[in-house]
Protein backbone atom coordinates (compact mmCIF):
# COMPACT_ATOMS: atom_id res chain seq x y z
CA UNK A 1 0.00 0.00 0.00
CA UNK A 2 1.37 3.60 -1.06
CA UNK A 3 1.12 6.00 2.02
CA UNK A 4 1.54 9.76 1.15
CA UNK A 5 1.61 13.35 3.19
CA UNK A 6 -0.09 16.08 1.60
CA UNK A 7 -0.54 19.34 2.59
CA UNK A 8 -3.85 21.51 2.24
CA UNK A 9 -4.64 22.21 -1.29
CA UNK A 10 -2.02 19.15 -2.39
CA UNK A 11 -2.96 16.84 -5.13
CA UNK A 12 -2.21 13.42 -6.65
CA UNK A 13 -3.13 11.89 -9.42
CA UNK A 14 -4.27 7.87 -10.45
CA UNK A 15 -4.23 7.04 -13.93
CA UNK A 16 -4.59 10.83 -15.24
CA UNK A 17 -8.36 10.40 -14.91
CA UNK A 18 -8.70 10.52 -11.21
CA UNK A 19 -7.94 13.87 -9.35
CA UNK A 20 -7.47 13.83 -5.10
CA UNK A 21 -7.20 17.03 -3.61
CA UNK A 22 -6.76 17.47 -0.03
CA UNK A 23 -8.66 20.95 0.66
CA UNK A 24 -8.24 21.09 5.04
CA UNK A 25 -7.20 19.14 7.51
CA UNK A 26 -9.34 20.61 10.89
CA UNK A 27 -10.77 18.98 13.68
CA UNK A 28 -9.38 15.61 13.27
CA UNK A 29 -10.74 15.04 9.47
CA UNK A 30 -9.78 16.07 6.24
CA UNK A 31 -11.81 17.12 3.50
CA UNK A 32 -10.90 15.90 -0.39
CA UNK A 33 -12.04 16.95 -3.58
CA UNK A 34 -12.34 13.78 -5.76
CA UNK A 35 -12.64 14.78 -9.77
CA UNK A 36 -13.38 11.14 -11.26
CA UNK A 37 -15.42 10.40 -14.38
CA UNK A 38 -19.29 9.69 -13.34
CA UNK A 39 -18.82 5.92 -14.31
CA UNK A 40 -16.23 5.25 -11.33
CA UNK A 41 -18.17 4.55 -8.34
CA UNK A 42 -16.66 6.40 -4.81
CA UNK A 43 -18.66 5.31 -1.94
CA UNK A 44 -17.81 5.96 1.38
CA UNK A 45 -16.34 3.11 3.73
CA UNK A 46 -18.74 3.19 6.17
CA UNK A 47 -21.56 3.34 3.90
CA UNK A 48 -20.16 -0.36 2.33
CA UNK A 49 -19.43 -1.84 5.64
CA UNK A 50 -23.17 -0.76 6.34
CA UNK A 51 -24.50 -2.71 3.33
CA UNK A 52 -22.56 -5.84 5.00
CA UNK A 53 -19.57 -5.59 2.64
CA UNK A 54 -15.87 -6.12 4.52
CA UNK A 55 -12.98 -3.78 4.99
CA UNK A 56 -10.60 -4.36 2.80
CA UNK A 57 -7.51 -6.43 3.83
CA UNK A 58 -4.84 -4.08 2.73
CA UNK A 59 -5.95 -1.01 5.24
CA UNK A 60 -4.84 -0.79 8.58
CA UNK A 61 -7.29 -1.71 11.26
CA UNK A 62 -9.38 0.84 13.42
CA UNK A 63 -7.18 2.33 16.34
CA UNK A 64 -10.00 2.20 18.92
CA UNK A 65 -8.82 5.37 19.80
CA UNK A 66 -10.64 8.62 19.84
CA UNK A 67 -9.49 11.04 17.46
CA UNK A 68 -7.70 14.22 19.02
CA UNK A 69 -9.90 16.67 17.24
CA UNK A 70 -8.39 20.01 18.58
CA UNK A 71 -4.58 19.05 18.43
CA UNK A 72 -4.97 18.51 14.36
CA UNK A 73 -6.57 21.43 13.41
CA UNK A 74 -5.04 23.39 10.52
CA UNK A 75 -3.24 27.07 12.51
CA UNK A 76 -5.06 29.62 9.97
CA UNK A 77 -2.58 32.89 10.06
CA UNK A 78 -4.30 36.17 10.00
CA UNK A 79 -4.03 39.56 10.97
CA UNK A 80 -5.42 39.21 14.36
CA UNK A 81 -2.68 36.63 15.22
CA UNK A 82 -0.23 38.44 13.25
CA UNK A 83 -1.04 41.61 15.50
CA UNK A 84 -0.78 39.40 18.59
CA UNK A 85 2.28 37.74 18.37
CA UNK A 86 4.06 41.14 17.69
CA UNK A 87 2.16 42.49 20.77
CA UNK A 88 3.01 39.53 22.69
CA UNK A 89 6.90 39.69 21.68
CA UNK A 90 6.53 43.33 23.04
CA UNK A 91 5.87 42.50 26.16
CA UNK A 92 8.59 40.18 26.52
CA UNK A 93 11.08 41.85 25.62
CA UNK A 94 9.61 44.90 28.10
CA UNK A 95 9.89 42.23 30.98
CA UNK A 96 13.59 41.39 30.00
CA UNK A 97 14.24 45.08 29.85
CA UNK A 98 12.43 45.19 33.59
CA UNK A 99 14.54 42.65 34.65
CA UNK A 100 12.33 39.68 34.46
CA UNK A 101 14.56 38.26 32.13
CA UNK A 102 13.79 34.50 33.70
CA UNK A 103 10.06 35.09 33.61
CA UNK A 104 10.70 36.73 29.98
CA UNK A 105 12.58 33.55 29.05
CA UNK A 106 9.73 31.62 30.05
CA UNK A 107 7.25 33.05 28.18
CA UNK A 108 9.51 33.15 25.13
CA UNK A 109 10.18 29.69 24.75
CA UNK A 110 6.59 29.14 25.35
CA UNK A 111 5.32 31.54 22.37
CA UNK A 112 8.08 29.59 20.17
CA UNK A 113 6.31 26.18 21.02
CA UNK A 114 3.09 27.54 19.79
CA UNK A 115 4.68 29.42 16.61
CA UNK A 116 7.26 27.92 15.53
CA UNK A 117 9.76 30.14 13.79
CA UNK A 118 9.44 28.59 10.73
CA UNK A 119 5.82 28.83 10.52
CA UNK A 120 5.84 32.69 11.32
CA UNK A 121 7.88 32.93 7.83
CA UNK A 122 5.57 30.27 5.65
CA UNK A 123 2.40 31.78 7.11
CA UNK A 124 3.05 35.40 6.72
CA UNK A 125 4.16 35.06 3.14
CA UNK A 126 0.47 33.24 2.22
């Protein structure tokens, strides 16, 4: 079985007539747009093991664990955020200047967890 990452708005392709686009990832599901010809059936898995039909051999089975629906929501950047981060930075760096500069540490490293670096620079470019 072929596993693949995607990110939001990512595609693949099977055959050149089938098109899978992941649109979000939020709340512990993803949403796909499918593009197939009207003559290839797409049913939903739950709907055929409904009708008595059994899951196929080659997926993995069920986890039995409930899905973590906050942790794997998609981080949408916008202004607001933008506007507190910056504020948020601020104020650290007025503690250091204060002499806080443990409690200012703190609260750094902390910010960093939730925003990643790296993210600040995708996001803001979008």
């Amino acid at each position: 079985m072929l596993k693949l990452s995607l990110l939001p708005e990512e595609y693949l392709t099977i055959n050149e007539d089938i098109v899978v686009q992941l649109i979000r990832v939020a709340g512990g599901r993803a949403s796909l747009a499918i593009h197939a010809g009207r003559e290839i059936p797409i049913v939903r898995g739950t709907v055929l093991e409904q009708q008595g039909r059994e899951r196929p051999a080659c997926l993995l089975p069920p986890s039995g664990r409930k899905a973590r629906y906050y942790r794997d929501q998609v981080f949408r950047w916008n202004d607001d955020r933008e506007r507190a981060v910056r504020t948020m930075k601020r104020t650290i760096q007025q503690l250091a200047e204060k002499g806080c500069g443990q409690e200012a540490e703190v609260l750094s490293t902390q910010l960093e967890r939730i925003i990643p670096a790296f993210w600040e620079e995708d996001l803001s470019a979008r």
